[in-house]
C-alpha atoms as a PDB file:
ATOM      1  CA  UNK A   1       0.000   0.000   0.000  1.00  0.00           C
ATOM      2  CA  UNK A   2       1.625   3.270  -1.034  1.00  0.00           C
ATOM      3  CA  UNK A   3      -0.206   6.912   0.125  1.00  0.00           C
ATOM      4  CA  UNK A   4       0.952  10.051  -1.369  1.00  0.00           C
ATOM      5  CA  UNK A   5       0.257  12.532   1.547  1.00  0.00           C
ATOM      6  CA  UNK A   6      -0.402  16.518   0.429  1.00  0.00           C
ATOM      7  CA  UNK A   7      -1.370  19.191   3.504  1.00  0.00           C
ATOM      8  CA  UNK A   8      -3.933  21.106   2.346  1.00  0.00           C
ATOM      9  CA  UNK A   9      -5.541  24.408   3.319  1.00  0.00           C
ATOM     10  CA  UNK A  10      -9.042  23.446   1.466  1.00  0.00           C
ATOM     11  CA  UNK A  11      -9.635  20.362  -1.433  1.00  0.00           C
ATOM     12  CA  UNK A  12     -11.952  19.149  -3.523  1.00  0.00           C
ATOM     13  CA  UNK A  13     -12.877  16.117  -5.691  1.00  0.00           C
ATOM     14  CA  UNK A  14     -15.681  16.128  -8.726  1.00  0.00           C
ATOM     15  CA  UNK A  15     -16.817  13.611 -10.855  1.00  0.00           C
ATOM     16  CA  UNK A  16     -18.767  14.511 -14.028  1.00  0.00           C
ATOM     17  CA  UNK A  17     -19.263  17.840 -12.715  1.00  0.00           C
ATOM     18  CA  UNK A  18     -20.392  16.987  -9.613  1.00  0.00           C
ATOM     19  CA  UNK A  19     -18.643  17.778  -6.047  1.00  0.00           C
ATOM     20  CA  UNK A  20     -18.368  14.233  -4.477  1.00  0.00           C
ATOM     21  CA  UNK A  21     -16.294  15.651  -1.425  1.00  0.00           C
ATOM     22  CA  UNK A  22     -14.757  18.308  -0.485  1.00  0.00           C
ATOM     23  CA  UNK A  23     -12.551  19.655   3.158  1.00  0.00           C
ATOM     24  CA  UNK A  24     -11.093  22.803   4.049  1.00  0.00           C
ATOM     25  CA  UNK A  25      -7.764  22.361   6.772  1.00  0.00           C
ATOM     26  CA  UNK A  26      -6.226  18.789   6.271  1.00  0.00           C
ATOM     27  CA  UNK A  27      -4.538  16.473   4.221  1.00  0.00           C
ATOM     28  CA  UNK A  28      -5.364  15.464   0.627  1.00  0.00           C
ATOM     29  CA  UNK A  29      -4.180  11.496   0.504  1.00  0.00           C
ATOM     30  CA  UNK A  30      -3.424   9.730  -3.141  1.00  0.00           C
ATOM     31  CA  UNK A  31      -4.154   6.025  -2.188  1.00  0.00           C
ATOM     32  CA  UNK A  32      -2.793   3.091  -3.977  1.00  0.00           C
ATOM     33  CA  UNK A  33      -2.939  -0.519  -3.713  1.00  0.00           C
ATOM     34  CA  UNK A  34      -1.258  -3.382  -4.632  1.00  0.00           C
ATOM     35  CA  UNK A  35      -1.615  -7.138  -4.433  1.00  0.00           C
ATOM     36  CA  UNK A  36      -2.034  -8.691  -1.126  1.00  0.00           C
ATOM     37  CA  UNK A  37      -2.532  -5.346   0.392  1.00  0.00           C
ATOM     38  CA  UNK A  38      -4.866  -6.697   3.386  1.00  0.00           C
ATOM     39  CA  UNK A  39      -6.681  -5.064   6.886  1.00  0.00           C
ATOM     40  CA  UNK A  40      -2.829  -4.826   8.363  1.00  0.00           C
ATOM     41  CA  UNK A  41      -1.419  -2.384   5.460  1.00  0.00           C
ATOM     42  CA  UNK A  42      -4.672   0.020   6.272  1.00  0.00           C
ATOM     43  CA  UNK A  43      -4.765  -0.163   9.668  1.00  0.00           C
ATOM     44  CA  UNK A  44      -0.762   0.883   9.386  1.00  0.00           C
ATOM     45  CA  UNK A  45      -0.816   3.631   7.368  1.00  0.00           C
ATOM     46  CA  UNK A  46      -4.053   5.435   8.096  1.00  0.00           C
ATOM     47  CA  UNK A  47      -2.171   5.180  11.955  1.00  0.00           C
ATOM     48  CA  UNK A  48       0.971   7.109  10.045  1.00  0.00           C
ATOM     49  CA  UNK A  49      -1.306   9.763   8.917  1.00  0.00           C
ATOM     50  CA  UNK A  50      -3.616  10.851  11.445  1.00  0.00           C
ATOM     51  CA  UNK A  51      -0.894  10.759  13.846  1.00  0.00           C
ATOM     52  CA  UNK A  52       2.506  12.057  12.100  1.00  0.00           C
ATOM     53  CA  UNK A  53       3.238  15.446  13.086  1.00  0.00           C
ATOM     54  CA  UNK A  54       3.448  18.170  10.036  1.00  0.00           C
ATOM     55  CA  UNK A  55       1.088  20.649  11.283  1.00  0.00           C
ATOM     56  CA  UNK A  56       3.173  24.073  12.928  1.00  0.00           C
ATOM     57  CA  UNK A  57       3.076  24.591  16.369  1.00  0.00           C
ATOM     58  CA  UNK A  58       3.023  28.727  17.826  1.00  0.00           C
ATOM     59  CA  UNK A  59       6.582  28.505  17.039  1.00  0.00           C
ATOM     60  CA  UNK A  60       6.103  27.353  13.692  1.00  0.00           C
ATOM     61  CA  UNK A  61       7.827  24.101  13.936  1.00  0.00           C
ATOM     62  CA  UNK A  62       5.784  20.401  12.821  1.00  0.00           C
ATOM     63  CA  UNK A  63       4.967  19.369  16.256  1.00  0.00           C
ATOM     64  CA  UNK A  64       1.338  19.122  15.685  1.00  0.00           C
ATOM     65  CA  UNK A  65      -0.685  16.337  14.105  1.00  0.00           C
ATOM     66  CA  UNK A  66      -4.069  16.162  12.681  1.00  0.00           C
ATOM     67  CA  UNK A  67      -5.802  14.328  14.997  1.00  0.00           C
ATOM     68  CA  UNK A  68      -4.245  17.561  17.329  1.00  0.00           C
ATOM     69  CA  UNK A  69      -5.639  20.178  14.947  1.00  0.00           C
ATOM     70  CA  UNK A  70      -9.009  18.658  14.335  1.00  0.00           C
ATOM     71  CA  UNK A  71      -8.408  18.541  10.603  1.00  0.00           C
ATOM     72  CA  UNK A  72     -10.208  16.684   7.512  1.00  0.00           C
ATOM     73  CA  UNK A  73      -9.325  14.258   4.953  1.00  0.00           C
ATOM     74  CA  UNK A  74      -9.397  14.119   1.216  1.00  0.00           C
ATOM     75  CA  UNK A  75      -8.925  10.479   0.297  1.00  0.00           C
ATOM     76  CA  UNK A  76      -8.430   9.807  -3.581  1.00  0.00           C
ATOM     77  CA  UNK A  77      -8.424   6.187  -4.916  1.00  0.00           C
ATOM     78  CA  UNK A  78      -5.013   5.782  -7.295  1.00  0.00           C
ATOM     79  CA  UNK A  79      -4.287   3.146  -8.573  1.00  0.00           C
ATOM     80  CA  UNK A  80      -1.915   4.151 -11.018  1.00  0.00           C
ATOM     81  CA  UNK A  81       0.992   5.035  -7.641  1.00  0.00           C
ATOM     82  CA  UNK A  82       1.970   1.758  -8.859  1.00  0.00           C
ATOM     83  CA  UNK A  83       2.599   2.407 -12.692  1.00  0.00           C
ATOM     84  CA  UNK A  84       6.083   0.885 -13.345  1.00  0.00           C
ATOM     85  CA  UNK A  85       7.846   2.964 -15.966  1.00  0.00           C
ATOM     86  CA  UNK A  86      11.335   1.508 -15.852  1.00  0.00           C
ATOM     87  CA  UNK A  87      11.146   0.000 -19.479  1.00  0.00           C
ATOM     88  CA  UNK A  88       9.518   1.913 -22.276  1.00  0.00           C
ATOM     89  CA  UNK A  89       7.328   4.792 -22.337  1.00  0.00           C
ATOM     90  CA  UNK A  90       4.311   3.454 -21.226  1.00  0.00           C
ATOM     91  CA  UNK A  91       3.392   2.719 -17.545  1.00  0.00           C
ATOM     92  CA  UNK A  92       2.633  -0.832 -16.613  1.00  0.00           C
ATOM     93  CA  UNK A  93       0.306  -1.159 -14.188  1.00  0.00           C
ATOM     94  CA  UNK A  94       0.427  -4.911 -13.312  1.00  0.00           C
ATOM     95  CA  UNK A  95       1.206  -3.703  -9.592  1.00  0.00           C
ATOM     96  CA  UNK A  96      -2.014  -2.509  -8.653  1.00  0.00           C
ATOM     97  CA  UNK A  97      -4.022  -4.778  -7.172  1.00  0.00           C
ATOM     98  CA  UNK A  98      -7.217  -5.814  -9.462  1.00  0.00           C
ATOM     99  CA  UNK A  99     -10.153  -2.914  -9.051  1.00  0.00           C
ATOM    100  CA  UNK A 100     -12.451  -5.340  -6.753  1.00  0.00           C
ATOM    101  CA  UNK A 101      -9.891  -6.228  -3.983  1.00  0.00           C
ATOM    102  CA  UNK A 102      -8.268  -2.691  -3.970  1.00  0.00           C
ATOM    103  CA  UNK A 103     -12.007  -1.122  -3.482  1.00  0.00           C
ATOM    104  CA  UNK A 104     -12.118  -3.632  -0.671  1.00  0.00           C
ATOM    105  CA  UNK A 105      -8.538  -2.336   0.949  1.00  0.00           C
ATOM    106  CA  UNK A 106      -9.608   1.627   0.205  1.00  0.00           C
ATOM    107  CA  UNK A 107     -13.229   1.100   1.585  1.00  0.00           C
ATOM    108  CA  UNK A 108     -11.434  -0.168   5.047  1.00  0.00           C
ATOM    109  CA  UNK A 109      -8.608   2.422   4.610  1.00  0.00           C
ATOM    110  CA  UNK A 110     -10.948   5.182   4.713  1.00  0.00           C
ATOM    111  CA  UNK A 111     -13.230   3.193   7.321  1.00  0.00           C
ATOM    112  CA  UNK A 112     -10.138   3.295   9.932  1.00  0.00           C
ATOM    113  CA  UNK A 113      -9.468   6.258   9.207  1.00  0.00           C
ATOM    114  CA  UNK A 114     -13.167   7.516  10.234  1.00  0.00           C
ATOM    115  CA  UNK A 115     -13.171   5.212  13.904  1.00  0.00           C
ATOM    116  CA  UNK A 116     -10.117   7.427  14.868  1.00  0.00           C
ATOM    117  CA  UNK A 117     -12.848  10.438  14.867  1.00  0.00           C
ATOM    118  CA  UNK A 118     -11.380  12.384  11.428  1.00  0.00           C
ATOM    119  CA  UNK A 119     -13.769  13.567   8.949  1.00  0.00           C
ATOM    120  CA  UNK A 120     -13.097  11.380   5.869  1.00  0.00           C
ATOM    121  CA  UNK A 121     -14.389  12.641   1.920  1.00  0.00           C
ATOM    122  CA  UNK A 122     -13.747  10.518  -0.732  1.00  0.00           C
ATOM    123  CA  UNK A 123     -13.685  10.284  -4.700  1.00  0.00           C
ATOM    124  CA  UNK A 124     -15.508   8.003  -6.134  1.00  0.00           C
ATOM    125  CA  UNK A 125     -13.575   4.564  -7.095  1.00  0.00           C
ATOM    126  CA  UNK A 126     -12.322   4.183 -10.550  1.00  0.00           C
ATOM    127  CA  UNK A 127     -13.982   7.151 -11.993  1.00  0.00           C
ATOM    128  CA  UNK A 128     -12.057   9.227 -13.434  1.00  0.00           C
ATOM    129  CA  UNK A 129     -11.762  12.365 -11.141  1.00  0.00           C
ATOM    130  CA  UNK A 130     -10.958  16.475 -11.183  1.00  0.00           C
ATOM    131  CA  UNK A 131      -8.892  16.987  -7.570  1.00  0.00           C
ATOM    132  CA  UNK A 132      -8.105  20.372  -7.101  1.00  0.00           C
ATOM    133  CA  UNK A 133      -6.655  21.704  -3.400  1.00  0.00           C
ATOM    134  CA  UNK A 134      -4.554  24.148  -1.973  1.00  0.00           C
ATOM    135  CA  UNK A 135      -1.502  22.807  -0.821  1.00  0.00           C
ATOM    136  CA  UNK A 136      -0.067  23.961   2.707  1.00  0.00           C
ATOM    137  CA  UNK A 137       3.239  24.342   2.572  1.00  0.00           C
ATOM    138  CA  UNK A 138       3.783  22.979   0.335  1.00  0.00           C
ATOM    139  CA  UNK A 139       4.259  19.160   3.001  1.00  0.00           C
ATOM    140  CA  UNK A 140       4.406  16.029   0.012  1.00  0.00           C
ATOM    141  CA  UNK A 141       4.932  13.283   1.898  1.00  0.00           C
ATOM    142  CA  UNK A 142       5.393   9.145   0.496  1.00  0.00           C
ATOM    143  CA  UNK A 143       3.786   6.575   2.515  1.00  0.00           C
ATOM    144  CA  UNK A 144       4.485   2.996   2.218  1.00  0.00           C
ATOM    145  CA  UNK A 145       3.790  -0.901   3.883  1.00  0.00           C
END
């Protein structure tokens, strides 16, 4: 499981020209999944994000996380984090994980993330998707288990 992990100061997903979800203060999260990705790889990394500290304290320093600052989440389904483009010019994507077990893995990803008491919007799953947001910092941080 691989998360690409953007602060945001306000995000937004539509589909078809419709706003599916959208969060001001937070963190905009590119989610990918590969095969064999289970409960485990979730659990891990939605820990890692609600809990790592990148927010600025008074003194401006990262000391804060976001379950501290009471922020929202932006969750995007990507499969394409695992598009290998070592060899030719064309990604191969034969390290995703097939669309029905990675909906599975996401659906619980975004699930845990929701019992730790953050506000959780979401895409919708292989549709193709507009995300626009404000990044904070600009913080790009790579996730991985």
């Amino acid at each position: 499981m691989k998360v690409v992990l953007q602060r945001s100061k306000q995000a937004s997903v539509t589909v078809d020209g419709e706003v599916q979800g959208r969060i001001q203060s937070g963190l905009v999260l590119l989610v990918g999944i590969t095969h064999g990705d289970t409960e485990e790889e979730a659990a891990y990394i939605a820990d890692k994000v609600v809990n790592l500290r990148i927010f600025e304290d008074e003194d401006g320093k990262m000391n804060h996380s976001l379950l501290d600052r009471g922020g929202e989440i932006l969750s995007i389904s990507q499969f394409t984090l695992y598009g290998d483009t070592r060899k030719g010019r064309r990604p191969n994507f034969m390290g995703a994980a097939k669309p029905a077990e990675a909906e599975v893995v996401y659906e619980r990803f975004n699930a845990i993330l929701r019992e730790k008491g953050v506000n959780v919007e979401t895409g919708v799953f292989g549709a193709m998707m507009d995300v626009q947001l404000i990044n904070d910092g600009p913080v790009t941080l790579i996730i991985e288990k």
